[in-house]
N, C-alpha and C. Protein backbone atom coordinates (compact mmCIF):
# COMPACT_ATOMS: atom_id res chain seq x y z
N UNK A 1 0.19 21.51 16.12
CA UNK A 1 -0.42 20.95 14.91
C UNK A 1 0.31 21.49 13.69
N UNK A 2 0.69 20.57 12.53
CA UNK A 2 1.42 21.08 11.40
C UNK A 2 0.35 21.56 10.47
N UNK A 3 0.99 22.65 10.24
CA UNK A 3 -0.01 23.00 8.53
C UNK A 3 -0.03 22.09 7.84
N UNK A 4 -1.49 21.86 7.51
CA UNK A 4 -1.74 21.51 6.01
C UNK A 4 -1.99 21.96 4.87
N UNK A 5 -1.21 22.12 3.85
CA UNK A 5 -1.99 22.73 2.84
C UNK A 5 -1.89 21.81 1.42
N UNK A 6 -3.50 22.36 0.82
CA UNK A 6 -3.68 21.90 0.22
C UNK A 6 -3.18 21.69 -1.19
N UNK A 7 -3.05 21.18 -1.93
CA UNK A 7 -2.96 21.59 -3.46
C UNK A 7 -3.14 21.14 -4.36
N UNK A 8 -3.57 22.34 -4.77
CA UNK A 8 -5.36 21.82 -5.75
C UNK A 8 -4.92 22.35 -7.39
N UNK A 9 -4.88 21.34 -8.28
CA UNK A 9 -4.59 21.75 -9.83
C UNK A 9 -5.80 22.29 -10.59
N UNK A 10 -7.23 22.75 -9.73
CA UNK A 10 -8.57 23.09 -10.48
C UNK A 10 -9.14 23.99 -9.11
N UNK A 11 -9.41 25.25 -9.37
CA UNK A 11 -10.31 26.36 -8.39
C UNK A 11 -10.89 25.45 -7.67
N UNK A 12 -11.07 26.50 -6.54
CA UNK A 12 -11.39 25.21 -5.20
C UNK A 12 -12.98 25.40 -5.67
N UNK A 13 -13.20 26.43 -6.19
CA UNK A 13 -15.11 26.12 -6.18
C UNK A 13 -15.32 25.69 -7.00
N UNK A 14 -14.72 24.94 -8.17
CA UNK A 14 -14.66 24.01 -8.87
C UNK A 14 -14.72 22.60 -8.50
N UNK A 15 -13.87 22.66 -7.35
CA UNK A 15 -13.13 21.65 -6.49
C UNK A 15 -14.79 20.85 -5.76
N UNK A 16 -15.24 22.29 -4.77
CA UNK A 16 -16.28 22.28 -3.97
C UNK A 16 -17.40 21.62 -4.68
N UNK A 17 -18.12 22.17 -5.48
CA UNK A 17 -19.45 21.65 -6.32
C UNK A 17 -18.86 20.00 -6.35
N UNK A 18 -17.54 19.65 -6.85
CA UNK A 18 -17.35 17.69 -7.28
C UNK A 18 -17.42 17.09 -5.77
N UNK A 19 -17.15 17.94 -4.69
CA UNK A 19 -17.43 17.44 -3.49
C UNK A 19 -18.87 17.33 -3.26
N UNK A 20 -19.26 17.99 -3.50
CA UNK A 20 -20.44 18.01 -3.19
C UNK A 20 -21.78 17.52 -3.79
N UNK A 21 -21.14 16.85 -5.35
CA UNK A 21 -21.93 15.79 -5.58
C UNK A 21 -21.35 14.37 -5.43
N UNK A 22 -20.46 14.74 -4.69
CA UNK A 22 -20.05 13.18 -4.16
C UNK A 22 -20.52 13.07 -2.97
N UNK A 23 -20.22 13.68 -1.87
CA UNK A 23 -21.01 13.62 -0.64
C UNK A 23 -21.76 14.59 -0.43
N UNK A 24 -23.19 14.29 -0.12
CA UNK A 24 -24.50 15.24 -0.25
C UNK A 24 -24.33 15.66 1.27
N UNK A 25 -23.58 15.25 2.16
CA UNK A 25 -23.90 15.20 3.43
C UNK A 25 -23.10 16.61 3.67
N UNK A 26 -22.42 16.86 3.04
CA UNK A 26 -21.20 18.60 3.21
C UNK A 26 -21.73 19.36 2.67
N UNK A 27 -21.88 20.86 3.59
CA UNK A 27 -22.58 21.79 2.74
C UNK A 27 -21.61 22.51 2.33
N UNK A 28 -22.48 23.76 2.08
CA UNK A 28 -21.38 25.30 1.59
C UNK A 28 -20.61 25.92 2.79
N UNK A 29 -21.38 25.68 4.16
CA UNK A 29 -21.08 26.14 4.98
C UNK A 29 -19.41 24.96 6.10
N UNK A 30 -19.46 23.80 5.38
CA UNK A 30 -18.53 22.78 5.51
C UNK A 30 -17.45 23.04 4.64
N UNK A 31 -17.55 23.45 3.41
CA UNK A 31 -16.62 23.21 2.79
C UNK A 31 -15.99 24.89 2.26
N UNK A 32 -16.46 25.89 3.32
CA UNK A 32 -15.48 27.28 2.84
C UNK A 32 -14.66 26.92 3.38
N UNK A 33 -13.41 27.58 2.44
CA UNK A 33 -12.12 27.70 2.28
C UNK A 33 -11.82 29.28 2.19
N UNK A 34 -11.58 29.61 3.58
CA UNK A 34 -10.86 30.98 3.31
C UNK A 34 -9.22 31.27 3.14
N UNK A 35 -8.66 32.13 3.01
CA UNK A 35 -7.49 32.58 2.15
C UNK A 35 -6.80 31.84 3.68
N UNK A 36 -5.50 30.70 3.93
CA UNK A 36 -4.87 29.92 4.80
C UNK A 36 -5.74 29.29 5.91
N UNK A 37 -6.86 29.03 4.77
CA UNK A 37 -7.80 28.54 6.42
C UNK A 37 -7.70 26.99 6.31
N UNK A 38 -6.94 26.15 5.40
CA UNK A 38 -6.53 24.99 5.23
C UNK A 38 -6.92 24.23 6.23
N UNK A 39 -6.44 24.35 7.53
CA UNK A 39 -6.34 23.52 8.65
C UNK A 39 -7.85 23.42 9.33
N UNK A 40 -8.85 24.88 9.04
CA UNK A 40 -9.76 24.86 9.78
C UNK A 40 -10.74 23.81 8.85
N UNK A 41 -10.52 24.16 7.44
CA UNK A 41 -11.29 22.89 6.72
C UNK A 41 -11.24 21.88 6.72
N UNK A 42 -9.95 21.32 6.83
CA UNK A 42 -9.35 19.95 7.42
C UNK A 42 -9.93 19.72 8.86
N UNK A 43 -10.01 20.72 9.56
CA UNK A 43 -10.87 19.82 10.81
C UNK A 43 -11.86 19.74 10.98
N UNK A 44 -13.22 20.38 10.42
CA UNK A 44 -14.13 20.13 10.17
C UNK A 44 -14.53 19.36 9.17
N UNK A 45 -13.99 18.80 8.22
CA UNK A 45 -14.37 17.41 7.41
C UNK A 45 -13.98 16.47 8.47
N UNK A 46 -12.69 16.50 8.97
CA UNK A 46 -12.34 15.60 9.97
C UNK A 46 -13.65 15.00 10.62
N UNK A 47 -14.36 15.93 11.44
CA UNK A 47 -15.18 15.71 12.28
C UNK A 47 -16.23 15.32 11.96
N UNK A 48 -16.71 15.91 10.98
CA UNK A 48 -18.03 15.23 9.99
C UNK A 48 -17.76 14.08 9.33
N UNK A 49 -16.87 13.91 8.39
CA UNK A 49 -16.66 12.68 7.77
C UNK A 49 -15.96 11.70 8.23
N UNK A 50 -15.50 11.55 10.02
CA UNK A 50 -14.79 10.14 10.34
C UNK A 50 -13.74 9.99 9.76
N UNK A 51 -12.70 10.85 9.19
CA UNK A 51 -11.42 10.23 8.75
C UNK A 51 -10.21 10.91 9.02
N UNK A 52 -8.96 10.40 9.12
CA UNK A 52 -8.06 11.24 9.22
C UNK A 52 -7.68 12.60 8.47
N UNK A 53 -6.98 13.22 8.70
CA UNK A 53 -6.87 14.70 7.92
C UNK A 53 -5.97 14.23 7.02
N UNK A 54 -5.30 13.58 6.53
CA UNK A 54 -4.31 12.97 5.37
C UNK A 54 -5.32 12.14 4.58
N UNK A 55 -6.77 11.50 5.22
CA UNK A 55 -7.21 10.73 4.09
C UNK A 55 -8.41 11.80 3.44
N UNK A 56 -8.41 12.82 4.19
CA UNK A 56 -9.41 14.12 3.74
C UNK A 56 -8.37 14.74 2.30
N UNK A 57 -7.33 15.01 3.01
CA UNK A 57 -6.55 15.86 2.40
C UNK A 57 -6.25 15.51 0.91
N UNK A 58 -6.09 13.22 0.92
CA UNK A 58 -5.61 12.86 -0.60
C UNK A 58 -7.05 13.17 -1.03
N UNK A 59 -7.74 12.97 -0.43
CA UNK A 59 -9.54 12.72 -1.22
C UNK A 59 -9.46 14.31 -1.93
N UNK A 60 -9.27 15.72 -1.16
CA UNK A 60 -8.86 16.48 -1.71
C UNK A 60 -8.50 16.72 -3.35
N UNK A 61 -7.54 16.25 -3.17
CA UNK A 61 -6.27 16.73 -3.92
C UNK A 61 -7.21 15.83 -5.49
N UNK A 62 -7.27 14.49 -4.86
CA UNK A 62 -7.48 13.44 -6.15
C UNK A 62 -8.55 13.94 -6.79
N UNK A 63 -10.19 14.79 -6.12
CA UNK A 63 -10.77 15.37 -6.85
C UNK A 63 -10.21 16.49 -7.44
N UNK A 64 -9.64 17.11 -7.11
CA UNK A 64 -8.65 18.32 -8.26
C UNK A 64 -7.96 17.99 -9.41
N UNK A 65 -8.00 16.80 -9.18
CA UNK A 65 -6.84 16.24 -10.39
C UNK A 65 -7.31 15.66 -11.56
N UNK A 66 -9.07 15.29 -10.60
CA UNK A 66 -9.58 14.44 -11.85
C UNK A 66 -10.42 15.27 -12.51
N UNK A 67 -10.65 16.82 -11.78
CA UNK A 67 -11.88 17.53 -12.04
C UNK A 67 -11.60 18.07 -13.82
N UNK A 68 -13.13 17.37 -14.61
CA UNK A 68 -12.38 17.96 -15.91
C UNK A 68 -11.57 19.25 -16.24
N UNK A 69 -10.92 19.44 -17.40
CA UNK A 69 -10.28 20.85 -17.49
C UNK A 69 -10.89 21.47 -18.69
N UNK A 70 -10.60 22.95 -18.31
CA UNK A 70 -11.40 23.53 -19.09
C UNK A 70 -10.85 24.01 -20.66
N UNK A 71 -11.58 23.41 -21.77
CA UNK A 71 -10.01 24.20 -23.18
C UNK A 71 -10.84 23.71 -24.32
């Protein structure tokens, strides 16, 4: 299996909370992210949310990008 990693332009618990008012169905306990645990988060959305790990991964990224910034 290839690494995935993520990359995120806004703190992932920044990241986490916009996930998580987008899908109510992921908890806290779904969406830790420990220090290279990339792949293990990617497979557990996998499994919960029905989708490939590339369409987890853009869904990812695109909430980081859109998440307001702070200034």
């Amino acid at each position: 299996m290839e690494d995935q990693f993520l990359h995120l332009e806004t703190p992932w618990n920044e990241v986490r909370e916009r996930i998580k008012e987008n899908n109510i169905d992921l908890t806290d306990e779904d969406l830790d992210l420990q220090p290279g645990g990339e792949n293990e988060l990617l497979s557990k959305l996998e499994s919960k949310m029905h989708k490939s790990r590339d369409e987890i991964r853009i869904w990812i990224e695109s909430i980081s990008s859109n998440a307001p910034q702070a200034g």
